[in-house]
N, C-alpha and C. Protein backbone atom coordinates (compact mmCIF):
# COMPACT_ATOMS: atom_id res chain seq x y z
N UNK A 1 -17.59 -22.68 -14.77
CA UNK A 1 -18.37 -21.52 -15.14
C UNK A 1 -17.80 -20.95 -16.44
N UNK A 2 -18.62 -20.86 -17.41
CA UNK A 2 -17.92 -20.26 -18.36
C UNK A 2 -17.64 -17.76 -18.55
N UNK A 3 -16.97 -18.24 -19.03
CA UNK A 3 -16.73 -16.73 -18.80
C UNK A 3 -17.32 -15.74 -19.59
N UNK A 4 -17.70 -14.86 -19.57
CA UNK A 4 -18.42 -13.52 -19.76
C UNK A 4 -17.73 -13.24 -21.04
N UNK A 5 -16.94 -13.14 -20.53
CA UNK A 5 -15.81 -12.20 -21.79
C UNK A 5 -14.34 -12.85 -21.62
N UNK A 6 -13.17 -12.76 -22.52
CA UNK A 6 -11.71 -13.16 -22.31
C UNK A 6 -11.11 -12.63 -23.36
N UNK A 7 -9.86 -11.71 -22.44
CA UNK A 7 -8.68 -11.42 -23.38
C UNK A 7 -7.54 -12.12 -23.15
N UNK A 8 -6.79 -11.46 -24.36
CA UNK A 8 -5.55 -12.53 -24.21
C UNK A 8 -4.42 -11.28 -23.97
N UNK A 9 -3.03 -11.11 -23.81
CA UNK A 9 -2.07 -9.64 -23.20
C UNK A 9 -0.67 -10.47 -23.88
N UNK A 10 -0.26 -10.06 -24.63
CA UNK A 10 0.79 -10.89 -25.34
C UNK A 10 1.99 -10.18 -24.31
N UNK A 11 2.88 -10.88 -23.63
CA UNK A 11 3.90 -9.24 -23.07
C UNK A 11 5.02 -9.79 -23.18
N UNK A 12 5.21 -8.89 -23.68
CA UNK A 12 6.74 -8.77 -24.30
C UNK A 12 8.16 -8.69 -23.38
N UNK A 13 9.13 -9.17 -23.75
CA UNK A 13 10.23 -9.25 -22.91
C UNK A 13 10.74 -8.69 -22.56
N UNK A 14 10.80 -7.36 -22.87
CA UNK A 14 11.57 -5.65 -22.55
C UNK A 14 11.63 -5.26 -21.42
N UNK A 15 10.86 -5.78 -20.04
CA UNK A 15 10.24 -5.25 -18.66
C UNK A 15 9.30 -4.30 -18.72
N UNK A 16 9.11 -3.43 -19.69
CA UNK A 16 8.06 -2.27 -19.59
C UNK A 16 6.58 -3.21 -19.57
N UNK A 17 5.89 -2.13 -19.00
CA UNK A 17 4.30 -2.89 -19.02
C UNK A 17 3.50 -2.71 -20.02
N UNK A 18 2.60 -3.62 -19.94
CA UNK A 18 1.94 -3.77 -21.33
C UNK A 18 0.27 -3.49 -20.24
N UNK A 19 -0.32 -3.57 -21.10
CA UNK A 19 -2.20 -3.31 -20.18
C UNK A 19 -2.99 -3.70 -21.02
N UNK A 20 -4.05 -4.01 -20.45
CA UNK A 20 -5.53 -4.41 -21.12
C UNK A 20 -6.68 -3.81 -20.56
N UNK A 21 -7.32 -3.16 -21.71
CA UNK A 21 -8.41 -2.70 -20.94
C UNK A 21 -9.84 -3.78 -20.50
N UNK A 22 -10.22 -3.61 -19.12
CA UNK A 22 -11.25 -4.62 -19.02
C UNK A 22 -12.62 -3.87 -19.13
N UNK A 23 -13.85 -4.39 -20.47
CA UNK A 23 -14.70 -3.17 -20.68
C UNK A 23 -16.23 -4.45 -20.93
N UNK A 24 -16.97 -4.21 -20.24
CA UNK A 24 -17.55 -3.58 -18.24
C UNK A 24 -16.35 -3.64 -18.16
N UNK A 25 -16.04 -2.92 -16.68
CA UNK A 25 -15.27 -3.25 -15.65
C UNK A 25 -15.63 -4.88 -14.96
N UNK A 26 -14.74 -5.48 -14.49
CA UNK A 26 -15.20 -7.02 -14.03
C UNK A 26 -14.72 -6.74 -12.39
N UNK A 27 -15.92 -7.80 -11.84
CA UNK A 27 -15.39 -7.82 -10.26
C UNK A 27 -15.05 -9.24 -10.00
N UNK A 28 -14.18 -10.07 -11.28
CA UNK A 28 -14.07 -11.49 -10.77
C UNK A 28 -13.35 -11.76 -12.10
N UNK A 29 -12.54 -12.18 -12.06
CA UNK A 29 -11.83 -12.96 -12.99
C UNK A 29 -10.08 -13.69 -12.92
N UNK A 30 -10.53 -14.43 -13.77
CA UNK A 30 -9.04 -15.82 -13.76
C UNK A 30 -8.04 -15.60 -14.63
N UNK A 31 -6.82 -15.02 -14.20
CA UNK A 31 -5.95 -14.99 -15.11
C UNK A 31 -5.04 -16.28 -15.29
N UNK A 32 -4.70 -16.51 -16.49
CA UNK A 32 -3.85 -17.53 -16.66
C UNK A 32 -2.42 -17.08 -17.65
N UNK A 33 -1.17 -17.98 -17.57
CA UNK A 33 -0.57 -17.90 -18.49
C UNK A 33 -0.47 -19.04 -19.38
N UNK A 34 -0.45 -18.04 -20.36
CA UNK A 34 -0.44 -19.70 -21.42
C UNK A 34 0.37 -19.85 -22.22
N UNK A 35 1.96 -18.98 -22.27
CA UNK A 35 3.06 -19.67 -22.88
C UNK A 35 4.02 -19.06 -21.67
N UNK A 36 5.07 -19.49 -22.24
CA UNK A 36 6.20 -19.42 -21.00
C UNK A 36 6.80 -19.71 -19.87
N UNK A 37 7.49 -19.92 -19.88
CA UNK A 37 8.28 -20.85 -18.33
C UNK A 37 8.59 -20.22 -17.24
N UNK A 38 8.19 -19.10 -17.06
CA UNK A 38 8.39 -18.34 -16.14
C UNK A 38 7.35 -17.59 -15.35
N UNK A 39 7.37 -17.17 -14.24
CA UNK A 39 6.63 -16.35 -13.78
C UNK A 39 6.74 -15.18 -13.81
N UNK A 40 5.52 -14.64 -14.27
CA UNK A 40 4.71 -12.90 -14.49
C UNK A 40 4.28 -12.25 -13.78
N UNK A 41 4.60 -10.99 -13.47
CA UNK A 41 4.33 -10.13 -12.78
C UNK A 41 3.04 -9.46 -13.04
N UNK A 42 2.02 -9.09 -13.01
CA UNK A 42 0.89 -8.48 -13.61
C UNK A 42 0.55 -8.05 -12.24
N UNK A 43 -1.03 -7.00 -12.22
CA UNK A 43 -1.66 -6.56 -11.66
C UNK A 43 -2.64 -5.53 -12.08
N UNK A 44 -3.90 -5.62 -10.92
CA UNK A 44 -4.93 -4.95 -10.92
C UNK A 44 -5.34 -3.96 -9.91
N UNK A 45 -5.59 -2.94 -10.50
CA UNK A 45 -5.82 -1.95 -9.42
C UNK A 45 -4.78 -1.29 -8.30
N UNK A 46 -4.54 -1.51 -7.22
CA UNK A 46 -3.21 -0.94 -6.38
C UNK A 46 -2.56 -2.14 -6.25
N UNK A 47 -3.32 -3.71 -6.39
CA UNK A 47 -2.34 -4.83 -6.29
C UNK A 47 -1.53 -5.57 -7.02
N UNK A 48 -0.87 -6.08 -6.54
CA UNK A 48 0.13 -6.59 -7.84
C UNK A 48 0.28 -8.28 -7.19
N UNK A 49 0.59 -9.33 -8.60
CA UNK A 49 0.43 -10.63 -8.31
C UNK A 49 1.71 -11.36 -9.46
N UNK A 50 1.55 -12.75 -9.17
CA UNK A 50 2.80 -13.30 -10.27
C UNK A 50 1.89 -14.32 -10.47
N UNK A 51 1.95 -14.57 -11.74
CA UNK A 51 1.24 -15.96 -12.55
C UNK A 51 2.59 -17.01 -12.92
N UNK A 52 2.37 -18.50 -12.47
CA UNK A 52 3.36 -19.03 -13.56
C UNK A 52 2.23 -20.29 -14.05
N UNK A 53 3.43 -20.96 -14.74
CA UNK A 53 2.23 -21.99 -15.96
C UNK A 53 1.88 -22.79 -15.01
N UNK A 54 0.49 -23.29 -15.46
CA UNK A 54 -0.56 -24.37 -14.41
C UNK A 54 -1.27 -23.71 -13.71
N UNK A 55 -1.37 -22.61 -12.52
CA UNK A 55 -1.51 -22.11 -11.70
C UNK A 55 -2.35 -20.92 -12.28
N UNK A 56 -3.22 -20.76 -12.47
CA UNK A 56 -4.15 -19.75 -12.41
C UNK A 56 -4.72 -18.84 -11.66
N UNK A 57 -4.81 -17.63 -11.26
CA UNK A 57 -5.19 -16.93 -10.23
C UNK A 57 -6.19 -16.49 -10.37
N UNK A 58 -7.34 -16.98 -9.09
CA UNK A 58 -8.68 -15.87 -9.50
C UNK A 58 -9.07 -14.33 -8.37
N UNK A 59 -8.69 -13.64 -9.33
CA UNK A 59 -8.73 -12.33 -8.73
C UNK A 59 -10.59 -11.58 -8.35
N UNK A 60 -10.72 -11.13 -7.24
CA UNK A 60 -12.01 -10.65 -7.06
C UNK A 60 -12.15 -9.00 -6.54
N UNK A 61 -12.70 -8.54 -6.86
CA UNK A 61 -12.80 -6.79 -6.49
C UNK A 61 -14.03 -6.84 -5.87
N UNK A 62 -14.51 -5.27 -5.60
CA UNK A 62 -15.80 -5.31 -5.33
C UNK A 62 -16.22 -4.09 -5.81
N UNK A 63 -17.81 -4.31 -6.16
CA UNK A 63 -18.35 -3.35 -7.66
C UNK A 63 -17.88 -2.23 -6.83
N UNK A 64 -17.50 -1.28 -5.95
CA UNK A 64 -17.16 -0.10 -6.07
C UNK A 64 -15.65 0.49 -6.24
N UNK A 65 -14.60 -0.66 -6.77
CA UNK A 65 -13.42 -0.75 -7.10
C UNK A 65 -13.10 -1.89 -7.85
N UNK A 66 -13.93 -1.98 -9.40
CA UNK A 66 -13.65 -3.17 -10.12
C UNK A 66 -12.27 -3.01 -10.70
N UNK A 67 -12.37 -3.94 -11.72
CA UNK A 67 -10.64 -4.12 -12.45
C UNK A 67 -11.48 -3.43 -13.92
N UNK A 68 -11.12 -2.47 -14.16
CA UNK A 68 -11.12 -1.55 -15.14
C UNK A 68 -9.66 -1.94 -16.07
N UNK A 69 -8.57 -2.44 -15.83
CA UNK A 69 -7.13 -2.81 -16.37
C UNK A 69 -6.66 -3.50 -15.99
N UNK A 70 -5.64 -4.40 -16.52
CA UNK A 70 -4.74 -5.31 -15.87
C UNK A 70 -3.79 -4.49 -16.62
N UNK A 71 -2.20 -4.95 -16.02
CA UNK A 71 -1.34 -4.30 -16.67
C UNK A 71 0.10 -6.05 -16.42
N UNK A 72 0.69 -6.14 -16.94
CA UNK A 72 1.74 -7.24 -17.00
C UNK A 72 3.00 -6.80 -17.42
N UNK A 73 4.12 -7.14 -16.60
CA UNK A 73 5.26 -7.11 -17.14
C UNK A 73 6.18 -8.56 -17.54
N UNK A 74 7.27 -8.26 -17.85
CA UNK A 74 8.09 -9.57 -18.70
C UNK A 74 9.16 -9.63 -17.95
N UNK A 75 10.12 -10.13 -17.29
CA UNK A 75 11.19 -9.75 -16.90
C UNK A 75 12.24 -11.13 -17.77
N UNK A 76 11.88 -11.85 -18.49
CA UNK A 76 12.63 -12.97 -18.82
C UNK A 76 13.19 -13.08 -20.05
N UNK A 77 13.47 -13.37 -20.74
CA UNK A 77 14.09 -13.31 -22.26
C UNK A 77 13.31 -13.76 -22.88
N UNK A 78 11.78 -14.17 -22.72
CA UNK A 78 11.05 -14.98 -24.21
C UNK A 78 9.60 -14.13 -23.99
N UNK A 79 8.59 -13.64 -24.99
CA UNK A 79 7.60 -13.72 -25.03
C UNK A 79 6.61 -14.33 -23.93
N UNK A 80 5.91 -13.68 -23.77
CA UNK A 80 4.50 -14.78 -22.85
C UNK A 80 3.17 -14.27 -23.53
N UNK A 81 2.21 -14.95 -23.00
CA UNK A 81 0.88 -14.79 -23.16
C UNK A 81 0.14 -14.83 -21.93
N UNK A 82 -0.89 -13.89 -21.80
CA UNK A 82 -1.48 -14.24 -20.44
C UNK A 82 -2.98 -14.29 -21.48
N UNK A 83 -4.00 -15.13 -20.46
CA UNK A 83 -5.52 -14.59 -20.62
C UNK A 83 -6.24 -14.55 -19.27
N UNK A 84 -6.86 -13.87 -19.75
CA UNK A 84 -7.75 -12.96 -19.19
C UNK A 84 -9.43 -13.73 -18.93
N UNK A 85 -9.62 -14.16 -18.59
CA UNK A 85 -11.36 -14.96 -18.29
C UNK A 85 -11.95 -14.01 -17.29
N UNK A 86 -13.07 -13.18 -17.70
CA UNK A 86 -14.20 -12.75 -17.25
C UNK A 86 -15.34 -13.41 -16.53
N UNK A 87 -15.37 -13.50 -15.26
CA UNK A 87 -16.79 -14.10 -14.91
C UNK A 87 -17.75 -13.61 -14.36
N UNK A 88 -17.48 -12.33 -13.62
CA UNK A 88 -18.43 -11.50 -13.34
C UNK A 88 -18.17 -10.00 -13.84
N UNK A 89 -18.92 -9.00 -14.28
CA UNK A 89 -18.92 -7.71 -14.68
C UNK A 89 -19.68 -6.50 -13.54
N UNK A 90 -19.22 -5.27 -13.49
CA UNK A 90 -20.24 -4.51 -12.68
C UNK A 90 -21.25 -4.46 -13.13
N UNK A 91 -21.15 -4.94 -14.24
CA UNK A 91 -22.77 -4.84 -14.82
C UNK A 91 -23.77 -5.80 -14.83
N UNK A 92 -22.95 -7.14 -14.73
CA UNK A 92 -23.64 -8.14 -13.35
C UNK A 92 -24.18 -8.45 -12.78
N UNK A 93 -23.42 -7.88 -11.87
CA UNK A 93 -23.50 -7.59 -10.46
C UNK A 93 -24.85 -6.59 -10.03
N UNK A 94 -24.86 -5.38 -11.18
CA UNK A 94 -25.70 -4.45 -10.71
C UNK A 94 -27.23 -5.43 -11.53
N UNK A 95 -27.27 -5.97 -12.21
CA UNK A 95 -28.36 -6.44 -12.92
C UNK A 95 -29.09 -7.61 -11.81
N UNK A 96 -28.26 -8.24 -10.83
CA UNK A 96 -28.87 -8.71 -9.56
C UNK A 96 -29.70 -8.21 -8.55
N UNK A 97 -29.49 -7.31 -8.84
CA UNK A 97 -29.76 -5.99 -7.73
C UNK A 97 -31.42 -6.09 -8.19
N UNK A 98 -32.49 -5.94 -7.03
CA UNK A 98 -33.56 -5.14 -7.65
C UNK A 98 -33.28 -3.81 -7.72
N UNK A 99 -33.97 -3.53 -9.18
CA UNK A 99 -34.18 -2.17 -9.33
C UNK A 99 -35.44 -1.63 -9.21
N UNK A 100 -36.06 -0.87 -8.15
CA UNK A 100 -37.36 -0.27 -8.47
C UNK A 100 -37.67 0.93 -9.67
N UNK A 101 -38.22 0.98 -10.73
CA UNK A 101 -38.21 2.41 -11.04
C UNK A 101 -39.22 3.26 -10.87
N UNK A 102 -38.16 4.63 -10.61
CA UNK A 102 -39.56 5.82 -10.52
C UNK A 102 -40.06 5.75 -11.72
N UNK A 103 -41.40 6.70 -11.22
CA UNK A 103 -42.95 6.83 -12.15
C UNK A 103 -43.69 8.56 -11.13
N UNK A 104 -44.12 8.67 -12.21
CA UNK A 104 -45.00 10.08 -11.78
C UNK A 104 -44.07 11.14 -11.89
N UNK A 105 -42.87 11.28 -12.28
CA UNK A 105 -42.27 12.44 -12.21
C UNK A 105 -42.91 13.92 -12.65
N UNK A 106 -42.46 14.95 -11.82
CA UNK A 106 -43.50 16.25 -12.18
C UNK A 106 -41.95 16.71 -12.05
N UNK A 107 -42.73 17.87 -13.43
CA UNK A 107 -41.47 18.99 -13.64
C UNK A 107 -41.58 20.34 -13.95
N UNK A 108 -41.19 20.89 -13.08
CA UNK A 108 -41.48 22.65 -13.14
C UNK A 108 -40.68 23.29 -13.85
N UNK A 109 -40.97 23.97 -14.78
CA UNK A 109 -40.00 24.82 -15.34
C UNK A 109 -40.73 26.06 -15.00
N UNK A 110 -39.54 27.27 -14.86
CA UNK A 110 -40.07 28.49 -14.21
C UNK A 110 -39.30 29.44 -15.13
């Protein structure tokens, strides 16, 4: 499936966290790392997960608690890269949906 949207989160070795904003919000996506020999700490929302190389994780929400951020930390001595692959958005999700729209609206002003 190809993805919607994809960022990339460069994070740095310091331990402090680094973040990305995810804009839609997404209710589905694959994080990967793509430099470094180690495993990463990152997370979305109240959960938290570890990426290492090869191993990709696909994370899923649901539209009334999407991933609005990821956030990643470093704990190792070198640089990493993570990305970010988008495959579904709340906006999506809501575009599946039928929508009926109203018609006839009446409006009183007094």
């Amino acid at each position: 499936m190809k993805p919607l949207n994809s960022y990339c989160l460069r994070v740095f070795p310091d331990g402090s966290r680094q973040f990305v904003n995810i804009e839609p919000p997404a209710i589905n996506i694959i994080v990967y790392l793509q430099s470094g020999e180690t495993a990463v700490r990152y997370g979305v929302n109240t959960q938290a997960y570890s990426c290492t190389p090869g191993n990709p994780l696909e994370i899923t929400a649901t539209p009334d608690t999407p991933i609005n951020q990821l956030w990643a930390e470093n704990l190792s001595e070198q640089a990493v890269g993570l990305k970010i692959d988008v495959l579904e958005t709340s906006v999506t999700a809501a575009e599946d949906e039928t929508i009926t729209p109203k018609t006839n609206f009446i409006t009183t002003i007094e």
